[in-house]
Protein backbone atom coordinates (compact mmCIF):
# COMPACT_ATOMS: atom_id res chain seq x y z
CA UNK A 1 -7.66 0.07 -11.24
CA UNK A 2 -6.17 -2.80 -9.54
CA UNK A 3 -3.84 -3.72 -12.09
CA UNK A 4 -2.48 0.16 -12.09
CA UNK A 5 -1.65 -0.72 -7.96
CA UNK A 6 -0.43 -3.96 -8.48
CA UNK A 7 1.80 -2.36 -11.24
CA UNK A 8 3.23 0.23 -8.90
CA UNK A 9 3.39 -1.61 -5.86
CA UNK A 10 5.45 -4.25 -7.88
CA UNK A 11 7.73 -1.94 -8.92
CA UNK A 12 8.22 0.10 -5.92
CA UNK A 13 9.34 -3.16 -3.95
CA UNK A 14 11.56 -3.98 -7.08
CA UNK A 15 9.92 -6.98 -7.99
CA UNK A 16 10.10 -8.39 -11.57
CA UNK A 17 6.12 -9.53 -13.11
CA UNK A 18 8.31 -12.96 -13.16
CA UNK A 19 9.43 -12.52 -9.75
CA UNK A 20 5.59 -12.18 -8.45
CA UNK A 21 4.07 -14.08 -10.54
CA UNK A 22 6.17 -17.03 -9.22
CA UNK A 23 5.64 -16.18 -5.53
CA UNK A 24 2.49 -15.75 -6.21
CA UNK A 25 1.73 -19.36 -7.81
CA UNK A 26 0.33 -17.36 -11.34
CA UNK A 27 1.21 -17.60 -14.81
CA UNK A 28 3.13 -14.78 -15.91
CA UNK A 29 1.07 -14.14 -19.18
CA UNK A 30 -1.97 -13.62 -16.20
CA UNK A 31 -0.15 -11.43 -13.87
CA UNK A 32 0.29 -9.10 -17.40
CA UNK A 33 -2.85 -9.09 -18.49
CA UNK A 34 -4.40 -7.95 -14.89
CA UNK A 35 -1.19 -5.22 -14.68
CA UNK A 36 -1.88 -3.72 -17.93
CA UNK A 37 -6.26 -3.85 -16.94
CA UNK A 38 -6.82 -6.41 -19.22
CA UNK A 39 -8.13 -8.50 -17.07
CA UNK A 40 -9.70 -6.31 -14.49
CA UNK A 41 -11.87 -8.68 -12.19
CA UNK A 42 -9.32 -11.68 -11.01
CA UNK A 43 -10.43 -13.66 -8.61
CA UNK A 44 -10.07 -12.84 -4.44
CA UNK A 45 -7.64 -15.78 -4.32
CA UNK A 46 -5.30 -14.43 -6.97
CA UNK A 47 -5.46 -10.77 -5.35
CA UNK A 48 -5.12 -12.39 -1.57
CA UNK A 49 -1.96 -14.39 -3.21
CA UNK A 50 -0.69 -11.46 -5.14
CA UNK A 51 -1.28 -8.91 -2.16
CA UNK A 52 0.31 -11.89 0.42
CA UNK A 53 3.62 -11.49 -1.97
CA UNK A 54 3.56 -8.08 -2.19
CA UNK A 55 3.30 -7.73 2.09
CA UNK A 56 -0.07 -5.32 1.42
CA UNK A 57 -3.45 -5.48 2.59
CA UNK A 58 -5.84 -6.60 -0.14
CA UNK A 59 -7.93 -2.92 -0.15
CA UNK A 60 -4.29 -1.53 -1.17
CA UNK A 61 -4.55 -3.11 -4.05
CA UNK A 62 -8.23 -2.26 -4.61
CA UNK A 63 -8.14 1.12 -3.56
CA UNK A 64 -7.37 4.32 -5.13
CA UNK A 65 -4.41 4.86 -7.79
CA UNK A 66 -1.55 6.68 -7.08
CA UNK A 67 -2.52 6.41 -3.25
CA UNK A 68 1.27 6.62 -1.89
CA UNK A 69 2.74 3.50 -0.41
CA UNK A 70 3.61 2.37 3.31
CA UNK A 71 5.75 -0.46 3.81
CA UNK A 72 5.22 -1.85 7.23
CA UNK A 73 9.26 -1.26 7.86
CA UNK A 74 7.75 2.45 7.40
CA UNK A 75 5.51 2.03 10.27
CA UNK A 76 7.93 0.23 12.28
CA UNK A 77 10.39 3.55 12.06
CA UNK A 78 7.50 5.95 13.01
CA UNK A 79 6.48 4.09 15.95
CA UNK A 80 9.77 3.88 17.09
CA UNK A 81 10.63 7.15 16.36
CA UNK A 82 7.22 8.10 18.80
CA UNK A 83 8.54 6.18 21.27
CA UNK A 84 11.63 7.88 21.37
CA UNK A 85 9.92 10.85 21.64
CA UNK A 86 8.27 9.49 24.79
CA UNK A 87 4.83 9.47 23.24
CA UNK A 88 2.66 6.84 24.17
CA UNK A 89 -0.11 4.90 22.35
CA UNK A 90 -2.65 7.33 24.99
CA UNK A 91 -0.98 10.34 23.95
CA UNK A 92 -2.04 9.63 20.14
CA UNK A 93 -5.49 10.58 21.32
CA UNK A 94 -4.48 13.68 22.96
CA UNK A 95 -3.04 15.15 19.82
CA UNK A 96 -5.33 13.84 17.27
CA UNK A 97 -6.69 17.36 17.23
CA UNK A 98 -3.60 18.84 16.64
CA UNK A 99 -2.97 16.38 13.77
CA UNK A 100 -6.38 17.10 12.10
CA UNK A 101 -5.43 21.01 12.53
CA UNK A 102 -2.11 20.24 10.54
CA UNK A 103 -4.23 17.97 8.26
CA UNK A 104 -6.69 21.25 7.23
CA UNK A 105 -3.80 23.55 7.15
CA UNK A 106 -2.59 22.00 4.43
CA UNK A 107 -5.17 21.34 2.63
CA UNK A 108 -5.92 25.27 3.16
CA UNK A 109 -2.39 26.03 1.98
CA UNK A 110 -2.99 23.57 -1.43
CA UNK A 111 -5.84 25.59 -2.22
């Protein structure tokens, strides 16, 4: 539920339900009561707001629970990481078949 991922995003950023209710321009009491699925249809503003504060797309707070997070600082390392690897936005392409081998193999090895 979206109050579950707003929850857990919150807390994994180490943001008080103060803190983000503030930034986000909501009261408190109504950043609670969507957290704890009281309220579990707010408006698109209030999740654009609360998602803008939180530096997430909005479908990361709609999507699925326990759905692992990816700060875009995250991103940022990886890319940088490829590039010192010398791999090029073209090369993703190349080993996308590779990656979807890895990607079964695990799933193989889970089951």
């Amino acid at each position: 539920m979206i109050g579950t991922n707003i929850n857990r995003i919150r807390r994994a950023k180490n943001l008080t339900l103060s803190e983000l209710a503030e930034r986000a321009g909501v009261s408190k009491s109504y950043l609670s009561n969507i957290e704890r699925n009281l309220n579990d249809n707010p408006s698109i503003q209030i999740v654009e707001k609360i998602a803008e504060v939180l530096k997430v797309e909005v479908v990361t707070l709609l999507g699925a629970e326990n759905e692992p997070i990816i700060t875009n600082n995250e991103w940022t390392e990886f890319i940088s990481e490829l590039k010192e690897l010398g791999i090029t936005k073209p090369d993703i392409d190349e080993y996308r078949v590779i990656f979807e081998f890895i990607k079964w193999k695990n799933k193989q090895d889970q089951q």
